[in-house]
Structures are given as structure tokens and as C-alpha cells.
N, C-alpha and C. Protein backbone atom coordinates (compact mmCIF):
# COMPACT_ATOMS: atom_id res chain seq x y z
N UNK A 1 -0.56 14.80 13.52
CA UNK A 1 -0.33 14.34 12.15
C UNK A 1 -0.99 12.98 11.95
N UNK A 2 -1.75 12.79 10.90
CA UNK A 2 -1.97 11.47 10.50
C UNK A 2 -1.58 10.85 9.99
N UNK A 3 -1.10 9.32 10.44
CA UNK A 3 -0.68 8.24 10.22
C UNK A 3 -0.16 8.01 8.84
N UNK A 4 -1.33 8.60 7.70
CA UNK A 4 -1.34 7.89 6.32
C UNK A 4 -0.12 9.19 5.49
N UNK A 5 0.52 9.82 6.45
CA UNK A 5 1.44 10.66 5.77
C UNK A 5 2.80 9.47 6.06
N UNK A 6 2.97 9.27 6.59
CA UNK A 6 3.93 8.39 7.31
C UNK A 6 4.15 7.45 5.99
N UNK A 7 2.82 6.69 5.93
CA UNK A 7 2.36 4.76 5.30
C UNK A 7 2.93 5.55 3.65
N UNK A 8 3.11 7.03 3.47
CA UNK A 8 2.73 7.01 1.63
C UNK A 8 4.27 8.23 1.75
N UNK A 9 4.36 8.56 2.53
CA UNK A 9 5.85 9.57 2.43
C UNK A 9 7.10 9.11 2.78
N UNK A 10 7.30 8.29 4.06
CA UNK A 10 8.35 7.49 4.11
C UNK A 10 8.84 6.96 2.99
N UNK A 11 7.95 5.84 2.59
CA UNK A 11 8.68 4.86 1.60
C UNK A 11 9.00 5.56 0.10
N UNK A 12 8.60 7.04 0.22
CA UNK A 12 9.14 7.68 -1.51
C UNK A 12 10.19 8.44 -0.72
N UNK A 13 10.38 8.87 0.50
CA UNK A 13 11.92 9.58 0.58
C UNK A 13 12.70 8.11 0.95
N UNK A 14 11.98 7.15 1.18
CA UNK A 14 13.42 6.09 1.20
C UNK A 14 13.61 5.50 -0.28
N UNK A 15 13.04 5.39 -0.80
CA UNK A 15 13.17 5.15 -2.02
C UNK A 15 14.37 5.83 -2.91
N UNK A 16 14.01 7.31 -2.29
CA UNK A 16 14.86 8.52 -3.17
C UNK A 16 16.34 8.88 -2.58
N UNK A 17 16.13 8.68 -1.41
CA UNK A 17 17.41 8.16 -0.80
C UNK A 17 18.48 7.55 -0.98
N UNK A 18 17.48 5.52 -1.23
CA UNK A 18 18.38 4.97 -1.73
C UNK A 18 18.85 4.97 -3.03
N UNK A 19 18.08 5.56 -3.66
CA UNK A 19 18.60 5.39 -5.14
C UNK A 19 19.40 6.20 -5.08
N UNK A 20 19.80 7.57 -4.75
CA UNK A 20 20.82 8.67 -4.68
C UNK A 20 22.06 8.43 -4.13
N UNK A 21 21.77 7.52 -3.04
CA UNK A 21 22.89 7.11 -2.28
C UNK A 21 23.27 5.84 -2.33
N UNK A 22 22.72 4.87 -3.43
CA UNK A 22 23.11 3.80 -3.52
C UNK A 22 24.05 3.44 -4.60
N UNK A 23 24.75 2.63 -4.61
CA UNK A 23 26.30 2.01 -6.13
C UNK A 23 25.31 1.64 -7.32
N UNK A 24 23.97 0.71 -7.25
CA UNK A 24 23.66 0.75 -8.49
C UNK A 24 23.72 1.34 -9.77
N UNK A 25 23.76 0.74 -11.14
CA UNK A 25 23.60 2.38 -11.70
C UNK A 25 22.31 2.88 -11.80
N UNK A 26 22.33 4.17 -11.95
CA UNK A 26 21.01 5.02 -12.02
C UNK A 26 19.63 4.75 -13.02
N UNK A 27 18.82 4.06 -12.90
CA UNK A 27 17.99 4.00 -13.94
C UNK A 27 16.44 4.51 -13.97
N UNK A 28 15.32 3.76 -14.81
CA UNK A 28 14.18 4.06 -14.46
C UNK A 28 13.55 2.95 -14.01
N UNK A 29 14.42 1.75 -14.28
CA UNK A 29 13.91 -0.07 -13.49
C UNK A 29 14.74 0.41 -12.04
N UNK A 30 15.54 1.09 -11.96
CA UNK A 30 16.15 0.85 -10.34
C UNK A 30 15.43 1.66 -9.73
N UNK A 31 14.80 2.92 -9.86
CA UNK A 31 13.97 3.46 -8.87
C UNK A 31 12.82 3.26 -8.99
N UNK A 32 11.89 2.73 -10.34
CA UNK A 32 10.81 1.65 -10.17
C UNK A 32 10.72 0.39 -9.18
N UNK A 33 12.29 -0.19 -8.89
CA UNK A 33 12.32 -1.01 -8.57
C UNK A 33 12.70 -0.76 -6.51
N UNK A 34 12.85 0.23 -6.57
CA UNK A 34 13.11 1.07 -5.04
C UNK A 34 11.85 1.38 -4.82
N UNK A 35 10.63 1.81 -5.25
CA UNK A 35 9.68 2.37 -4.97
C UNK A 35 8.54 1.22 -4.34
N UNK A 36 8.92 0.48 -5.32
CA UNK A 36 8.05 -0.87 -5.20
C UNK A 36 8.82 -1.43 -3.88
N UNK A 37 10.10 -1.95 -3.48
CA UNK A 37 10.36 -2.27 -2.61
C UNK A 37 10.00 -1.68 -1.51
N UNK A 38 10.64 -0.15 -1.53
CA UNK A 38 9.80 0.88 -0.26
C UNK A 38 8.11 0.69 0.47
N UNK A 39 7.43 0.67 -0.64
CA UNK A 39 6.17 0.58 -0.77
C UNK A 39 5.17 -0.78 -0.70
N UNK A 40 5.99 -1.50 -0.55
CA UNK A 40 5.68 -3.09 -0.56
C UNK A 40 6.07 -2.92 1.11
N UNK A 41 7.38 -2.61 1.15
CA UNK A 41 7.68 -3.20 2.75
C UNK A 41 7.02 -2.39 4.03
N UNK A 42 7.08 -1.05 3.45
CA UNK A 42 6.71 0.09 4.27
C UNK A 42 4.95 0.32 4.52
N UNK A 43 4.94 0.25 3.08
CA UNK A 43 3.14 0.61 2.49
C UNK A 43 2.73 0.19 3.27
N UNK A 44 2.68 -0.99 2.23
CA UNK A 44 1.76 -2.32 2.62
C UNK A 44 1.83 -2.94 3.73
N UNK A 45 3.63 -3.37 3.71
CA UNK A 45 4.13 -4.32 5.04
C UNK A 45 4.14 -3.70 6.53
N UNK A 46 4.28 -2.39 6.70
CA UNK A 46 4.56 -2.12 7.89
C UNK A 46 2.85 -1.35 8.33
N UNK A 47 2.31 -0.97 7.08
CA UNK A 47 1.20 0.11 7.39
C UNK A 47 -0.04 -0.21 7.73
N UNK A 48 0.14 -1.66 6.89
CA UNK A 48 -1.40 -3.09 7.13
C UNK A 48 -1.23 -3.81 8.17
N UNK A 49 -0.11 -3.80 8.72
CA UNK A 49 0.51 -4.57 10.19
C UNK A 49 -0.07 -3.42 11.09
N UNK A 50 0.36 -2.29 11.14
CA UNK A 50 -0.18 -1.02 11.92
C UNK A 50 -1.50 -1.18 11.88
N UNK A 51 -2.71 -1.03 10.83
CA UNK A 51 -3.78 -0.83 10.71
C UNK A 51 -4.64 -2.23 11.21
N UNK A 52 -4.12 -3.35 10.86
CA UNK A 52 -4.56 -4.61 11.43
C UNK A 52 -4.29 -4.87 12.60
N UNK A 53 -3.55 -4.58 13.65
CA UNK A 53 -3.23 -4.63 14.87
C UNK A 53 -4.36 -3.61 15.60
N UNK A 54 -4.06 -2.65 14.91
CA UNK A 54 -5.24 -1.53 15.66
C UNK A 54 -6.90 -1.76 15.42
N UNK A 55 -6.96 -2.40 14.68
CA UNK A 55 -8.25 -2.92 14.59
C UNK A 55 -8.48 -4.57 15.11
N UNK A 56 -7.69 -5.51 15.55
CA UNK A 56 -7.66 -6.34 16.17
C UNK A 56 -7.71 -6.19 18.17
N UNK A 57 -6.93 -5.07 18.27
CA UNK A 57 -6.39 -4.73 19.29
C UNK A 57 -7.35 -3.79 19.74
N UNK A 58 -7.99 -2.72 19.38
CA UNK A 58 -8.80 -1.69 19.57
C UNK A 58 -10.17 -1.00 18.66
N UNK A 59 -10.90 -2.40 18.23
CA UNK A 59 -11.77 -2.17 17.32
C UNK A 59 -12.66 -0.98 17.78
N UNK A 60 -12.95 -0.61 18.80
CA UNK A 60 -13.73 0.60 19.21
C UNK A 60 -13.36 1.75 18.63
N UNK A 61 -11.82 1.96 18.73
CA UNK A 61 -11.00 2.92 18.41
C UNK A 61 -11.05 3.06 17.11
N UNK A 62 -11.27 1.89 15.89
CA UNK A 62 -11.22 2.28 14.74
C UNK A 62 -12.61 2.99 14.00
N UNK A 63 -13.72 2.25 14.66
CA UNK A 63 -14.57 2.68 14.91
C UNK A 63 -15.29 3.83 14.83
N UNK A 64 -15.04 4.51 15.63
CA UNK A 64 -15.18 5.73 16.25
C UNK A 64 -14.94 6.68 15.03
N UNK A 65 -13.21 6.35 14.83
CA UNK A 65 -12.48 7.20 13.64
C UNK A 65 -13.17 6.92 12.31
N UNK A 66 -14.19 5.62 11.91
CA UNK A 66 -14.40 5.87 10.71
C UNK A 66 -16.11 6.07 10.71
N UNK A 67 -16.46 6.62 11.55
CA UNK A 67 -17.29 7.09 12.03
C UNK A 67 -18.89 5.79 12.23
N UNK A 68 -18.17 4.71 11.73
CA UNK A 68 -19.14 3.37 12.07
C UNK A 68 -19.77 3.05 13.56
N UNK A 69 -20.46 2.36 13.62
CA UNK A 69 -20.68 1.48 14.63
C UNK A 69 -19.63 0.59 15.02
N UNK A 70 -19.42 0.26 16.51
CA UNK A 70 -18.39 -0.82 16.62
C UNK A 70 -18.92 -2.27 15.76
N UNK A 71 -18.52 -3.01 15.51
CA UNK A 71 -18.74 -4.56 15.28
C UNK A 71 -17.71 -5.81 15.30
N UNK A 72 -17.62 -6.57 15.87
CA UNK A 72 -16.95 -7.60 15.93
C UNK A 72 -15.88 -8.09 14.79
N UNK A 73 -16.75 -7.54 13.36
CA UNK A 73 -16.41 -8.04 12.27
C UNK A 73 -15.28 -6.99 12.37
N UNK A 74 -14.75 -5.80 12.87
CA UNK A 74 -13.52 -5.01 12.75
C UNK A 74 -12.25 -5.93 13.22
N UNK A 75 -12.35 -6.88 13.93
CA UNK A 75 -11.16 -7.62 14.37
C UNK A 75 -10.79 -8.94 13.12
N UNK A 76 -12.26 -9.14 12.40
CA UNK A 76 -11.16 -10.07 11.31
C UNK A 76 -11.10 -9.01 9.85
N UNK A 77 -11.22 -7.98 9.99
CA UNK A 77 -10.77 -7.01 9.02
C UNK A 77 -9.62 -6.72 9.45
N UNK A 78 -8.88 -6.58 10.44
CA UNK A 78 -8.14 -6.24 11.35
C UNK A 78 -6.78 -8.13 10.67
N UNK A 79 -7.75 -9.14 11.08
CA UNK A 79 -6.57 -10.22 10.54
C UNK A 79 -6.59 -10.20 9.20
N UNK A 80 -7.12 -9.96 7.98
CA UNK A 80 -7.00 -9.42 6.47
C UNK A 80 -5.94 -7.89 6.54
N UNK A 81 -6.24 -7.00 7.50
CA UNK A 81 -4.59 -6.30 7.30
C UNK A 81 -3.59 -7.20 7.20
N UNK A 82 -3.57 -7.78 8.23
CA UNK A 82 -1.99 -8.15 8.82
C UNK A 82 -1.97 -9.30 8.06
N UNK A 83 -2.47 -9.94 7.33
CA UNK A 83 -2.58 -10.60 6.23
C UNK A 83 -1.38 -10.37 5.12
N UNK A 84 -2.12 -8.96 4.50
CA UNK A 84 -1.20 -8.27 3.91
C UNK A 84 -0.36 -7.39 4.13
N UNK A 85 0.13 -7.33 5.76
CA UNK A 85 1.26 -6.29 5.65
C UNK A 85 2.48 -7.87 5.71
N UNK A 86 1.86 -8.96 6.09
CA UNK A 86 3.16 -10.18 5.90
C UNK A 86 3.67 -9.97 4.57
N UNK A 87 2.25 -10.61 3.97
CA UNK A 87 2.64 -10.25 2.29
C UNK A 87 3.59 -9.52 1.73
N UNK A 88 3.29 -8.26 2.10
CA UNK A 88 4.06 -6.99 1.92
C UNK A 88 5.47 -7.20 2.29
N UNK A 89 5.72 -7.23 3.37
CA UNK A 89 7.15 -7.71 4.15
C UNK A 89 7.65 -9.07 3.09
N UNK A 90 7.23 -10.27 3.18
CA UNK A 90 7.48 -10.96 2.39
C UNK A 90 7.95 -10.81 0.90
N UNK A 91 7.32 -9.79 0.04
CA UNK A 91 7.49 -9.25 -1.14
C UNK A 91 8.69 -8.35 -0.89
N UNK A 92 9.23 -7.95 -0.27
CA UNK A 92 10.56 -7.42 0.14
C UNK A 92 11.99 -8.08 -0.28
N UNK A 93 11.58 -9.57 0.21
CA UNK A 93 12.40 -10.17 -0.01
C UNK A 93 12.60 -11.64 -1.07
N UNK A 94 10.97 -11.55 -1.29
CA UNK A 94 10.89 -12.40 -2.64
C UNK A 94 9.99 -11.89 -3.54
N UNK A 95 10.56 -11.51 -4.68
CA UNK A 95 10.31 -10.95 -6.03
C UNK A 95 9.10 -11.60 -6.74
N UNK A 96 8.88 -12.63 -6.25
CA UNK A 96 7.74 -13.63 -6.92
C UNK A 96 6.09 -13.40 -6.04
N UNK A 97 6.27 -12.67 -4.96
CA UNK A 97 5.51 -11.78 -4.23
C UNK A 97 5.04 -11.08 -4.72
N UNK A 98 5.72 -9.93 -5.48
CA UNK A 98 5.35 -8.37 -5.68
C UNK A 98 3.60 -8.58 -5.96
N UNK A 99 3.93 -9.14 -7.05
CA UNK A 99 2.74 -8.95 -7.89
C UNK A 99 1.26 -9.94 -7.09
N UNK A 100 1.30 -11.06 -6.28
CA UNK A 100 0.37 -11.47 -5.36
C UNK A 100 0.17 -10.30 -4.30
N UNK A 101 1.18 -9.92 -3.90
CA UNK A 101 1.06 -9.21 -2.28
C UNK A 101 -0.10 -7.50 -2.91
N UNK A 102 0.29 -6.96 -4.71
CA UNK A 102 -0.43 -6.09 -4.65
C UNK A 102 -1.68 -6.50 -4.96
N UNK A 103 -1.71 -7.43 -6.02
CA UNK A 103 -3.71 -7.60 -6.75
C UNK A 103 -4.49 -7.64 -5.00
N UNK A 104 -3.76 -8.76 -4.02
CA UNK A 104 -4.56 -8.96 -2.95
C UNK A 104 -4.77 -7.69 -2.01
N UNK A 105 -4.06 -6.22 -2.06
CA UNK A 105 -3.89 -5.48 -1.77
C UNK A 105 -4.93 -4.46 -1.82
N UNK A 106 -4.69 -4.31 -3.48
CA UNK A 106 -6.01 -4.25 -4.61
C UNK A 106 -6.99 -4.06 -4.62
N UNK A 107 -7.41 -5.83 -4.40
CA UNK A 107 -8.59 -5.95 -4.36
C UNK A 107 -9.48 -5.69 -2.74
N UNK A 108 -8.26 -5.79 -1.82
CA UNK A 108 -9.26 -5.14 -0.58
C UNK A 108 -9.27 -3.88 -0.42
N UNK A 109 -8.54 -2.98 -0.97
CA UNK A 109 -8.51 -1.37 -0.74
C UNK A 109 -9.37 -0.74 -1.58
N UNK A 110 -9.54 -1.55 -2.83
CA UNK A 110 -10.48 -0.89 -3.77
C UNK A 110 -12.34 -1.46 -3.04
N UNK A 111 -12.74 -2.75 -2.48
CA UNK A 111 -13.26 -3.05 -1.87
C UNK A 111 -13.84 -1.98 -0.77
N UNK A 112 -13.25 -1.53 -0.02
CA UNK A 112 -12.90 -0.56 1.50
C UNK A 112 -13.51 0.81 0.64
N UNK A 113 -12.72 1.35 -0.58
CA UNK A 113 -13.05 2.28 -1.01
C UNK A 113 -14.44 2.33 -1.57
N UNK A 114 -15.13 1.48 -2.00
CA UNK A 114 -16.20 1.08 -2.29
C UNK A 114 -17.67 1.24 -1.16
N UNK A 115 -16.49 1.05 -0.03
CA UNK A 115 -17.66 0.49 0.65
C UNK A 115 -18.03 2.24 1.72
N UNK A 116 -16.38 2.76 1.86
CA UNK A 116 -16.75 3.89 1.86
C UNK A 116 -17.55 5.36 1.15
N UNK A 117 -17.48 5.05 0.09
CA UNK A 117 -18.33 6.02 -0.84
C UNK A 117 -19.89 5.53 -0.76
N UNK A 118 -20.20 4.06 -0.45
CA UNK A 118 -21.76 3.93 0.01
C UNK A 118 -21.93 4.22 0.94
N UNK A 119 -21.12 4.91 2.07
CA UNK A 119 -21.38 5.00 3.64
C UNK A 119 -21.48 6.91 3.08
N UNK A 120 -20.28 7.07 2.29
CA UNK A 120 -20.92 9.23 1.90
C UNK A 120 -21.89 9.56 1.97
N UNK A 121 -22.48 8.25 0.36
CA UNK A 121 -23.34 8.75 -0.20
C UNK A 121 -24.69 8.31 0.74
N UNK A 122 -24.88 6.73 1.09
CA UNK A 122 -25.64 6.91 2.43
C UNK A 122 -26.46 7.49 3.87
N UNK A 123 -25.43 7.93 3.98
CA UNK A 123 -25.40 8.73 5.14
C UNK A 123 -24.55 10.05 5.45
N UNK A 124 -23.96 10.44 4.56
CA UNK A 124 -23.18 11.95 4.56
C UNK A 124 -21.90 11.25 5.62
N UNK A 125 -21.70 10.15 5.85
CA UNK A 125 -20.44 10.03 6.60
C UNK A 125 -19.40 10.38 6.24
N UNK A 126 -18.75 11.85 6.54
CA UNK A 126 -17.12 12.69 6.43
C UNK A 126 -16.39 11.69 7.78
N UNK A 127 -16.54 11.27 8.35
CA UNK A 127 -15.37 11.19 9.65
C UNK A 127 -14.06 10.91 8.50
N UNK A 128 -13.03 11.11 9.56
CA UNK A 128 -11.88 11.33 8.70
C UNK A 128 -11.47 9.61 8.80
N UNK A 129 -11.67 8.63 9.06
CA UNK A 129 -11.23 7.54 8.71
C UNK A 129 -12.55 6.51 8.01
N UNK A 130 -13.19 7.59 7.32
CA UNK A 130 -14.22 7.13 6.10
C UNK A 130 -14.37 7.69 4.82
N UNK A 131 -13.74 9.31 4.90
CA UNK A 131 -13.75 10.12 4.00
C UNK A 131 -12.04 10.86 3.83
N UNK A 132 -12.04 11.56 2.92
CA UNK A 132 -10.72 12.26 2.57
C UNK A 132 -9.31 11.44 2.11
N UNK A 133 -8.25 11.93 2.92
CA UNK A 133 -6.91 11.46 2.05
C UNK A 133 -7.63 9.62 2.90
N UNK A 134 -8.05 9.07 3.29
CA UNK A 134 -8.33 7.63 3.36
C UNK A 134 -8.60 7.27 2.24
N UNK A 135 -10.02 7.76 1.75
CA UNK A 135 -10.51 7.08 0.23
C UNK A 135 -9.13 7.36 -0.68
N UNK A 136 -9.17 8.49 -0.55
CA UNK A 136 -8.01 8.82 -1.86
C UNK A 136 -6.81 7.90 -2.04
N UNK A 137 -6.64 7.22 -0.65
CA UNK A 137 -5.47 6.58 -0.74
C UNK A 137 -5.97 5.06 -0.94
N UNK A 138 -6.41 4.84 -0.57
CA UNK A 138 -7.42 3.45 -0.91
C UNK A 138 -7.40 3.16 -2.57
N UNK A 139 -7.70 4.45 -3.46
CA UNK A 139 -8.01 3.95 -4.52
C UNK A 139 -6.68 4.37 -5.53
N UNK A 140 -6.19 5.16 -4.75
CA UNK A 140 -4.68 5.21 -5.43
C UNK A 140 -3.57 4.68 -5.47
N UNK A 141 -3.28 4.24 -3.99
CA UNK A 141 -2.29 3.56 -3.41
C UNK A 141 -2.26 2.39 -4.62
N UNK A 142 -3.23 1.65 -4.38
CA UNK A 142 -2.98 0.14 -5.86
C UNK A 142 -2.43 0.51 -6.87
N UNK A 143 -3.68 1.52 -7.74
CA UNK A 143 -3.06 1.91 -8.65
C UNK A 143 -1.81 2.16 -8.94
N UNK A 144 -1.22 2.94 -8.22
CA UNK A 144 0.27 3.51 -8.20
C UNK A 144 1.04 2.21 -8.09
N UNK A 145 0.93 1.18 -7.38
CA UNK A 145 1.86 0.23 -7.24
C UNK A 145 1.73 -0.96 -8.30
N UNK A 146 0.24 -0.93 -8.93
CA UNK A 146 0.28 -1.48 -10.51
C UNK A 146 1.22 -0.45 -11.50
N UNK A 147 0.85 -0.05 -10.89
CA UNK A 147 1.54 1.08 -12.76
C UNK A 147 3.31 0.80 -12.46
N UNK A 148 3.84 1.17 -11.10
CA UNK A 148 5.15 0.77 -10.40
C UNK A 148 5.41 -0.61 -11.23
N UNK A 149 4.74 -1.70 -10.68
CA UNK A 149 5.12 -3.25 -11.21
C UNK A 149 5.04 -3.20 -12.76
N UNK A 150 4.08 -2.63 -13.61
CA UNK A 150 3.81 -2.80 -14.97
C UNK A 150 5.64 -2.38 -15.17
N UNK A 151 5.39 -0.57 -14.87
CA UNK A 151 6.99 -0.01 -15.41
C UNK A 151 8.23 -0.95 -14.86
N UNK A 152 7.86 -1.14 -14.06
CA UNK A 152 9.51 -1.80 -13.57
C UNK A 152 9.49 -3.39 -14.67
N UNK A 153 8.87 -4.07 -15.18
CA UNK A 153 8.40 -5.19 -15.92
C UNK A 153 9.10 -4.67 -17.03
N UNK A 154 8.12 -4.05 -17.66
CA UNK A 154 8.71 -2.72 -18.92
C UNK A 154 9.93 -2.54 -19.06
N UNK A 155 10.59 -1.72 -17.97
CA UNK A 155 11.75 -1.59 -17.83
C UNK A 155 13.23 -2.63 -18.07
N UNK A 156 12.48 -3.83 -17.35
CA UNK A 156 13.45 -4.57 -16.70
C UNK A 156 13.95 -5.25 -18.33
N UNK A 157 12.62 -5.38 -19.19
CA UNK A 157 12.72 -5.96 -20.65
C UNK A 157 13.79 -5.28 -21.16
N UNK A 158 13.06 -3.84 -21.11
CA UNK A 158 14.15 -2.69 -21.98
C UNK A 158 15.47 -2.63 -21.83
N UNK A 159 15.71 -2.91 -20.52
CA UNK A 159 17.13 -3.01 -20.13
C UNK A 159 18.17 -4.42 -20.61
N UNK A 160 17.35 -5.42 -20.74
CA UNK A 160 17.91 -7.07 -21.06
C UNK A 160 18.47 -6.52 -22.39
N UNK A 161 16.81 -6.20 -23.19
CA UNK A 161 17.02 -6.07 -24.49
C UNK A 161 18.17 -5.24 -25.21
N UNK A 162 18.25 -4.07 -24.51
CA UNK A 162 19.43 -2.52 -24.64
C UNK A 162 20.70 -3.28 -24.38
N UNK A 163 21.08 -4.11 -23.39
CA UNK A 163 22.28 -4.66 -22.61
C UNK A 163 22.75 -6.16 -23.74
N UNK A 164 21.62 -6.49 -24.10
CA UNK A 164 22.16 -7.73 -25.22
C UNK A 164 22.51 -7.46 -27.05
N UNK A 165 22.11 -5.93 -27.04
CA UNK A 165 22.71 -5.26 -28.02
C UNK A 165 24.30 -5.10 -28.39
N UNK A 166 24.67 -5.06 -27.19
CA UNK A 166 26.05 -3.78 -26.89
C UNK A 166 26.75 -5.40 -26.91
């Protein structure tokens, strides 16, 4: 099994979990707001710690899998993970995070994804840690966790506003 089922499935059954099994009441800001936590700590925090270690630790190895040449430069791509899986972890527990820990997230995954579709179209490079659910997740993963922060924002208004009615 690969890894990136783990980094993108965990944190939506913990998410769904806790919201089912948690006292809050039920909303669309509380499991906006579970998803983003999941996905901040898990995603980002635990999955960019994973991926930055393994490329600090075993740049050959990443290598190989994304069908590149080794280069030196994989070990400070490797400290830009773990960069942001702190971030990530950090945004867990301070709210004033969320939104730094994703643009910077963002902007290197959409970057990565970029740089993989010139290596396709380049050179026909498929290896599976250059092509497939990688890109896909590269350019979705952000997305999804912008649209997460926008709604939960959204939300959080709707709810002040609904609650200062009554």
C-alpha cells in the first residue's frame, strides 16, 4: 500500500469519527473545523515530517521512486518538508497557523506539481513518485484545505451571526 492513502484517509476517518463521537454540537463549522484540524496535523504535520525525513535520511531512496537522478538538493527539499509538517503540527494547536501553515503548503505542492508535469511532459517520466495519485494530490490536497479554511471562515460568521439573533 502506498503511503499517500494513509497522509489523505486517516485524517477524513478521524475527522468523521470525531465529529460523530464527539459532545460538540453537530455542524458544518465543526466538521469544517475537524477536517482542517485532521488534515493540518495528520496531512501536513505528520505526512511532511514522514516525507522530509525520508528525503533527508535516504535521498537515493526518494530518488529512485520519483524516477530522478539522485542530487544533494533532495536533502534540503527534504528540510522544506519538515518545515511544514512543524507548521502543520503547530496549526493544530494554534488557530492563527491554519491559514500560514496552508498558503506555505500551497505554494510548495503546487510548485512540486509543476515541476512534475515538466518532467511527463519532458521525458515521459510515469514513476509512481512523479506521476499519478502524487500529482493529483499535490494539486488537490491545497486546494481542498483552502476551500476547508474559506468554509469553516464562512461558517464560523454564519454561526456568530445566527447565534446573535436568538
Amino acid at each position: 500500500m502506498e503511503m499517500w492513502y494513509i497522509f489523505a484517509g486517516v485524517p477524513l476517518l478521524g475527522a468523521v469519527i470525531h465529529f460523530f463521537l464527539g459532545k460538540k454540537p453537530k455542524s458544518l463549522n465543526r466538521i469544517t473545523e475537524l477536517l482542517l484540524l485532521w488534515y493540518l496535523g495528520v496531512g501536513i504535520g505528520v505526512g511532511s515530517l514522514f516525507s522530509g525525513l525520508a528525503q533527508v535520511l535516504s535521498p537515493e531512496m526518494v530518488a529512485q521512486s520519483t524516477g530522478w537522478a539522485y542530487s544533494p538538493f533532495l536533502r534540503e527539499v527534504g528540510f522544506a518538508n519538515i518545515s511544514y509538517g512543524i507548521l502543520g503540527l503547530l496549526a493544530v494547536r494554534f488557530r492563527n497557523f491554519w491559514a500560514p501553515a496552508i498558503i506555505a503548503y500551497a505554494i510548495f505542492m503546487w510548485g512540486a506539481a509543476a515541476g512534475h508535469i515538466y518532467e511527463i511532459q519532458q521525458t515521459a517520466n510515469l514513476s509512481a513518485g512523479n506521476a499519478g495519485a502524487v500529482l493529483y494530490l499535490d494539486i488537490l490536497m491545497p486546494l481542498f484545505l483552502i476551500i476547508l479554511l474559506v468554509m469553516y471562515h464562512k461558517t464560523l460568521k454564519d454561526n456568530t451571526v445566527s447565534g446573535s439573533d436568538s
